[in-house]
Each structure stands twice: as structure tokens, then as C-alpha cells.
N, C-alpha and C. Protein backbone atom coordinates (compact mmCIF):
# COMPACT_ATOMS: atom_id res chain seq x y z
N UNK A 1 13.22 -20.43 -17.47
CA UNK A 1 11.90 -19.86 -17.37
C UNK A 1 11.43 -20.02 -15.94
N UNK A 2 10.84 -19.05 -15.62
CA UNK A 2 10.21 -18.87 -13.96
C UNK A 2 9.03 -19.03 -14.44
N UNK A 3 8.31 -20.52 -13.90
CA UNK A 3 7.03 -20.45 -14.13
C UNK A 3 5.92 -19.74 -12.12
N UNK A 4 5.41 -18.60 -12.53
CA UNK A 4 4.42 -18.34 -11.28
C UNK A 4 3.47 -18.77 -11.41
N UNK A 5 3.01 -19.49 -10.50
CA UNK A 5 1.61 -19.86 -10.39
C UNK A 5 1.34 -20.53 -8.88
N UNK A 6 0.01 -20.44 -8.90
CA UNK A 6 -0.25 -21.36 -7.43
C UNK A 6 -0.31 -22.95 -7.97
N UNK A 7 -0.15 -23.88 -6.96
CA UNK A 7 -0.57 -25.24 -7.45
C UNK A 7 -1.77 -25.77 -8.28
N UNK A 8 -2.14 -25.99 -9.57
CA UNK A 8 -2.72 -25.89 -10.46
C UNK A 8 -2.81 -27.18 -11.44
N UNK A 9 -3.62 -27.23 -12.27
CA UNK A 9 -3.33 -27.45 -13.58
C UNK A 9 -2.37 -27.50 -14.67
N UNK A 10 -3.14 -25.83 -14.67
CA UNK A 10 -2.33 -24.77 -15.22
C UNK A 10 -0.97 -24.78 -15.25
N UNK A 11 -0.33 -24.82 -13.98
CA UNK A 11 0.96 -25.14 -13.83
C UNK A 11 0.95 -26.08 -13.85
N UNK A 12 0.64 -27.72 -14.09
CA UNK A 12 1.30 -28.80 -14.67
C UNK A 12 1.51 -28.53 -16.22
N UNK A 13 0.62 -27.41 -17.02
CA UNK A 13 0.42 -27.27 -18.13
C UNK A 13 1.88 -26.45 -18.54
N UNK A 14 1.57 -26.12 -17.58
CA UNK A 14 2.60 -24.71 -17.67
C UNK A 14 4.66 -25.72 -18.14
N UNK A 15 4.29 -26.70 -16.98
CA UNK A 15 5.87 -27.24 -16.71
C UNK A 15 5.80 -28.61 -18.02
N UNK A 16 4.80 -28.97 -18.26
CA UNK A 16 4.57 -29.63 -19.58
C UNK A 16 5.54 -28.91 -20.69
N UNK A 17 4.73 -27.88 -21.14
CA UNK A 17 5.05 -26.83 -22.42
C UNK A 17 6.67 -26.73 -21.93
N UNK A 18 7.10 -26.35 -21.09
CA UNK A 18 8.50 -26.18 -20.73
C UNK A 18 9.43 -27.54 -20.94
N UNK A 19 9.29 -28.18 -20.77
CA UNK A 19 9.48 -29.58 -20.82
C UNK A 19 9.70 -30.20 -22.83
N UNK A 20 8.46 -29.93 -22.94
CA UNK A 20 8.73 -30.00 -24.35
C UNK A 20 9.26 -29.19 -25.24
N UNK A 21 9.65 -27.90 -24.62
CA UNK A 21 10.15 -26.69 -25.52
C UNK A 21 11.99 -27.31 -25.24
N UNK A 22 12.34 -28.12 -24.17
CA UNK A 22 13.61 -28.43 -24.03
C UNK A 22 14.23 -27.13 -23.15
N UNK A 23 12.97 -26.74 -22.24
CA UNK A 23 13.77 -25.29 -21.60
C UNK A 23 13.59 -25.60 -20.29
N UNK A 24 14.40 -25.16 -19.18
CA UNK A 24 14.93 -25.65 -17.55
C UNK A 24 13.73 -24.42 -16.74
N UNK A 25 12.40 -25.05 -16.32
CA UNK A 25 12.31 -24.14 -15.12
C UNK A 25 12.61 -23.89 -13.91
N UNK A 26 11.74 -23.41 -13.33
CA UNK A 26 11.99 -23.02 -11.87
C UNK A 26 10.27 -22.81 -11.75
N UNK A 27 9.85 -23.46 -10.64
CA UNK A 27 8.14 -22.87 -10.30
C UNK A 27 8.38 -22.19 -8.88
N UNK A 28 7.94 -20.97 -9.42
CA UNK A 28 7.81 -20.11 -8.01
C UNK A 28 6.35 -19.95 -7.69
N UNK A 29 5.95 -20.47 -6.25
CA UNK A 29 4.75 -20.75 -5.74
C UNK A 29 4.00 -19.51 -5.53
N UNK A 30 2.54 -18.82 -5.80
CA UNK A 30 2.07 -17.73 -5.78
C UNK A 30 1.89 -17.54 -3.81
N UNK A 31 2.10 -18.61 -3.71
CA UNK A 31 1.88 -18.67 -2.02
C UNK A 31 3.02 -17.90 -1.06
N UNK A 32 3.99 -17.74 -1.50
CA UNK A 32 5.07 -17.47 -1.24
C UNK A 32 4.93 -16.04 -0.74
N UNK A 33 5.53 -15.97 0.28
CA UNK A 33 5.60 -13.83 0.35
C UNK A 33 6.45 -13.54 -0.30
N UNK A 34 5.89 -12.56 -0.90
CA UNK A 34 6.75 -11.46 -1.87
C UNK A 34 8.18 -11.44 -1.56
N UNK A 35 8.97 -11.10 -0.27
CA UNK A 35 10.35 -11.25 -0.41
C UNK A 35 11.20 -12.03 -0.76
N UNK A 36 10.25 -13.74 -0.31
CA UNK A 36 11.15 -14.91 -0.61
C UNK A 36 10.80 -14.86 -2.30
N UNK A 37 9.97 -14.18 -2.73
CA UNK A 37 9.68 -14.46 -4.41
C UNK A 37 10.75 -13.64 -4.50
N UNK A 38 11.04 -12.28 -3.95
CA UNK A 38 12.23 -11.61 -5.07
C UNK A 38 13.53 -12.26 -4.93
N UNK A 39 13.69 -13.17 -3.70
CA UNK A 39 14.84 -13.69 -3.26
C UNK A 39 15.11 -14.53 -4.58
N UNK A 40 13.93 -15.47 -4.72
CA UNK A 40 14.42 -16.80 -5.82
C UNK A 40 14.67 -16.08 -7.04
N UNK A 41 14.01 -14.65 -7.33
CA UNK A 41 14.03 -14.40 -8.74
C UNK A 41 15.37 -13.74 -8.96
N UNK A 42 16.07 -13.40 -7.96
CA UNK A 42 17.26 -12.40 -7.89
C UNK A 42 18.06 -13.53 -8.15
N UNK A 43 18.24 -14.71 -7.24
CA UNK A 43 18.84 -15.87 -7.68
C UNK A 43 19.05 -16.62 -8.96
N UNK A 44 17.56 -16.66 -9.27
CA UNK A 44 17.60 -17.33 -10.69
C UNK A 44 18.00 -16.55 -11.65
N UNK A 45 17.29 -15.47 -12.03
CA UNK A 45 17.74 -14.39 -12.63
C UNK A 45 17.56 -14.95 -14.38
N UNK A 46 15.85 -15.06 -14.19
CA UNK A 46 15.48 -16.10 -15.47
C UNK A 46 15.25 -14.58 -16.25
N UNK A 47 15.48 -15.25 -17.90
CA UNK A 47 15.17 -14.11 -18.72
C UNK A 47 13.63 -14.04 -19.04
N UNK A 48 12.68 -15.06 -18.65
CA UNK A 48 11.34 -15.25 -18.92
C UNK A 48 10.61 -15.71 -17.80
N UNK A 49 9.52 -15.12 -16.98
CA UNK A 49 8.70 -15.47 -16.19
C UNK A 49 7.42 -15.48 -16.89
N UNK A 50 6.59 -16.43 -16.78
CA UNK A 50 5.22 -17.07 -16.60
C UNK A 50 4.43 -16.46 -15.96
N UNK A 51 3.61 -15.72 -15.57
CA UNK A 51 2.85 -15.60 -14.45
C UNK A 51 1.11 -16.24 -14.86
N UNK A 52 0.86 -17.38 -14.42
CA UNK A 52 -0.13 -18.05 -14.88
C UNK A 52 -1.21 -17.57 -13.95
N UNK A 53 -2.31 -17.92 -14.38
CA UNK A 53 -3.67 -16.76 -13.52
C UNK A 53 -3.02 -15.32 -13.33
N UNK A 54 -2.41 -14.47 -14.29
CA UNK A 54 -2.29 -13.07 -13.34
C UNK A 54 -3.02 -12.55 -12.84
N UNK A 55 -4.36 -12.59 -13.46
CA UNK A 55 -5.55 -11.50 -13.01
C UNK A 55 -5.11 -10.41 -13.40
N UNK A 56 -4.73 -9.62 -11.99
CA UNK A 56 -4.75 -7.96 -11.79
C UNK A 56 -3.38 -7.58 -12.19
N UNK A 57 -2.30 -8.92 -12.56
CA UNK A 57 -1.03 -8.41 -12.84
C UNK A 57 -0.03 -7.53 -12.00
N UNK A 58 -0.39 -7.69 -10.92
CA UNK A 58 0.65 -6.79 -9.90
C UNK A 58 1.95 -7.66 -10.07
N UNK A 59 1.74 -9.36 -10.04
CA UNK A 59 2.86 -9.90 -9.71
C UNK A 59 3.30 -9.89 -11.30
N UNK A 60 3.10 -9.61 -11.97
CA UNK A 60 3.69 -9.16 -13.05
C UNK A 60 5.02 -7.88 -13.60
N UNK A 61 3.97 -6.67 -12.57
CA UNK A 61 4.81 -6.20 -12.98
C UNK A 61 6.34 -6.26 -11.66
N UNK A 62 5.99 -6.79 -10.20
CA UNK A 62 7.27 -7.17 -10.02
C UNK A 62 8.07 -7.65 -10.13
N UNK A 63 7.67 -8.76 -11.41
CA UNK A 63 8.58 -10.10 -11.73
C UNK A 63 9.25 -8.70 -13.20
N UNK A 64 8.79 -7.92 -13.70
CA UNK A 64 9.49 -7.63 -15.14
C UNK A 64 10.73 -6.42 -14.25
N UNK A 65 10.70 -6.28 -12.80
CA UNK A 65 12.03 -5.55 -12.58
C UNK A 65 12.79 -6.51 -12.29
N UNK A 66 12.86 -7.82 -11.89
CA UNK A 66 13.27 -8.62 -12.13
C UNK A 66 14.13 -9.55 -13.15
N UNK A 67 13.22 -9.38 -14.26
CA UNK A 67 14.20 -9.75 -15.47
C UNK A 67 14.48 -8.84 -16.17
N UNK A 68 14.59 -7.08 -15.87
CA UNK A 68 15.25 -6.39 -16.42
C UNK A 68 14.90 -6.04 -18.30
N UNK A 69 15.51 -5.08 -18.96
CA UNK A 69 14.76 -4.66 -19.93
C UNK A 69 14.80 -5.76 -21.04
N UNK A 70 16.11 -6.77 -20.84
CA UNK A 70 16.11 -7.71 -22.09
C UNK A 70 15.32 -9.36 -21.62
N UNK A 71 14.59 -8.92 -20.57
CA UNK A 71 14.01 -10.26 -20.37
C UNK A 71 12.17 -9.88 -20.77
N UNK A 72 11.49 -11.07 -20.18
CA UNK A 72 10.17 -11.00 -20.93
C UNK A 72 9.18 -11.75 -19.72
N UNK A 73 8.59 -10.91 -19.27
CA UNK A 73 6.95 -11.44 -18.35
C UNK A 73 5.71 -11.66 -19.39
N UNK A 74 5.55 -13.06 -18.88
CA UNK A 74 4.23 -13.60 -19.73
C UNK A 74 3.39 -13.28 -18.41
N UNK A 75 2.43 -12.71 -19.20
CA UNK A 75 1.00 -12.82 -18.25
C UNK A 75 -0.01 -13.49 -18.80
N UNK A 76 -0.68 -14.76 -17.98
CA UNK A 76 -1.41 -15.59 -18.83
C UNK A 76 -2.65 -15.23 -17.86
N UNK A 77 -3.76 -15.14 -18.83
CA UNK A 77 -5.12 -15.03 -17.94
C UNK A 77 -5.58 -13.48 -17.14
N UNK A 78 -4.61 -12.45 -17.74
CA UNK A 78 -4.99 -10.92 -17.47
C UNK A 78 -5.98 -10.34 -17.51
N UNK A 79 -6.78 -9.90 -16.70
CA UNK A 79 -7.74 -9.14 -16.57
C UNK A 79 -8.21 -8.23 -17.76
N UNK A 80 -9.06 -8.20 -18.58
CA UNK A 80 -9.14 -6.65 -19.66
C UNK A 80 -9.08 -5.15 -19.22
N UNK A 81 -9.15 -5.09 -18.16
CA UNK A 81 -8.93 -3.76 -17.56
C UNK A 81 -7.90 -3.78 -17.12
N UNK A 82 -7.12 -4.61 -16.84
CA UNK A 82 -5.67 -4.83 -16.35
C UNK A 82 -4.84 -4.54 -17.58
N UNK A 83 -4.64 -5.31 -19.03
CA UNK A 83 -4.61 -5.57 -20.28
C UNK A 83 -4.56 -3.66 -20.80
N UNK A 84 -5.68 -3.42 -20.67
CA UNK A 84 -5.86 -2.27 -21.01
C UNK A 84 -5.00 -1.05 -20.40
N UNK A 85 -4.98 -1.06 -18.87
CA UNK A 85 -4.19 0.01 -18.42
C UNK A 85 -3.12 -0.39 -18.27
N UNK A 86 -2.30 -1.10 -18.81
CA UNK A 86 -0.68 -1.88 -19.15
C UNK A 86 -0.68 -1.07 -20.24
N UNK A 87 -1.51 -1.11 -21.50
CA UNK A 87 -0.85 -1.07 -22.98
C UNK A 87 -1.22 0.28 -22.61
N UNK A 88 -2.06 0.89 -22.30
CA UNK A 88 -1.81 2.60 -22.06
C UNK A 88 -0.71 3.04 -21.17
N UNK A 89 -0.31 2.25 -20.73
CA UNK A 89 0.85 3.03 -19.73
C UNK A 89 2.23 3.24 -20.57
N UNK A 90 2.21 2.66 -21.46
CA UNK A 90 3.48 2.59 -22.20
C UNK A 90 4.57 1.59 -21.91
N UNK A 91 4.43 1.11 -20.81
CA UNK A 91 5.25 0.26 -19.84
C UNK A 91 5.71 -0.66 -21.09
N UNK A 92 5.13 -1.67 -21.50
CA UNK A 92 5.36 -2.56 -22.37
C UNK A 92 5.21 -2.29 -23.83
């Protein structure tokens, strides 16, 4: 699991739940520029990313070309207008 987030809580919460589920992350820092993020994700090549605070979900949807059609982007904390023009797009 790729947990995203900035330094947080949240993400201690985040690597908690992982921890107890018995599953191996990886925390990719929201601080990070975008290339070194696709670098680690191309590397890791997790079937599940986290994206904790998405908000507006952009880094969402670059993390789901990332894990490709049999993997899975969590977006935690999505915007309702964000939420909304996702499930109308058909995307997901």
C-alpha cells in the first residue's frame, strides 16, 4: 500500500491501520514533486494507494495510472464537488 499524504496525523493513522491490517507500506510525501512521486510509484508499483487529505483529487487521479486497471486509489477526505464530478465521469 502507498500511503500519500503530507506529514500528519492522519498519516500516523494512516501507517497504524496498515500495520494492523499486516500489510507493507510505503509513505509517499505530498511534498514531493510530482516526478519523484511517479518515480517511487513506478518503482513500487503498489496495487493500492491512500491518498489522505485529497481534497481536489488531482493526486488521485495520477496515482490510479499508476496502479493500472486492477489496482485501487483510496481517496480519503474528497471534496463533494470533486466526489461528484469523478462519479459522473465514469472514470471509476
Amino acid at each position: 500500500v502507498a500511503l500519500y499524504a503530507r506529514r500528519s496525523g492522519e498519516l500516523v493513522v494512516g501507517m497504524l491501520a496498515c500495520l494492523r491490517a499486516g500489510l507493507t507500506f510505503a509513505v509517499l510525501d505530498a511534498g514531493y514533486p510530482a516526478e519523484r512521486l511517479e518515480q517511487m510509484l513506478a518503482v513500487l508499483a503498489p496495487g493500492r494507494v491512500v491518498d489522505i487529505g485529497a481534497g481536489g483529487g488531482m493526486d488521485s487521479f495520477l496515482a490510479a495510472r499508476s496502479v493500472g486497471p486492477s489496482g485501487r486509489v483510496i481517496a480519503v477526505d474528497m471534496t463533494d464537488a470533486m466526489l461528484e464530478r469523478t462519479c459522473s465521469s465514469g472514470v471509476f
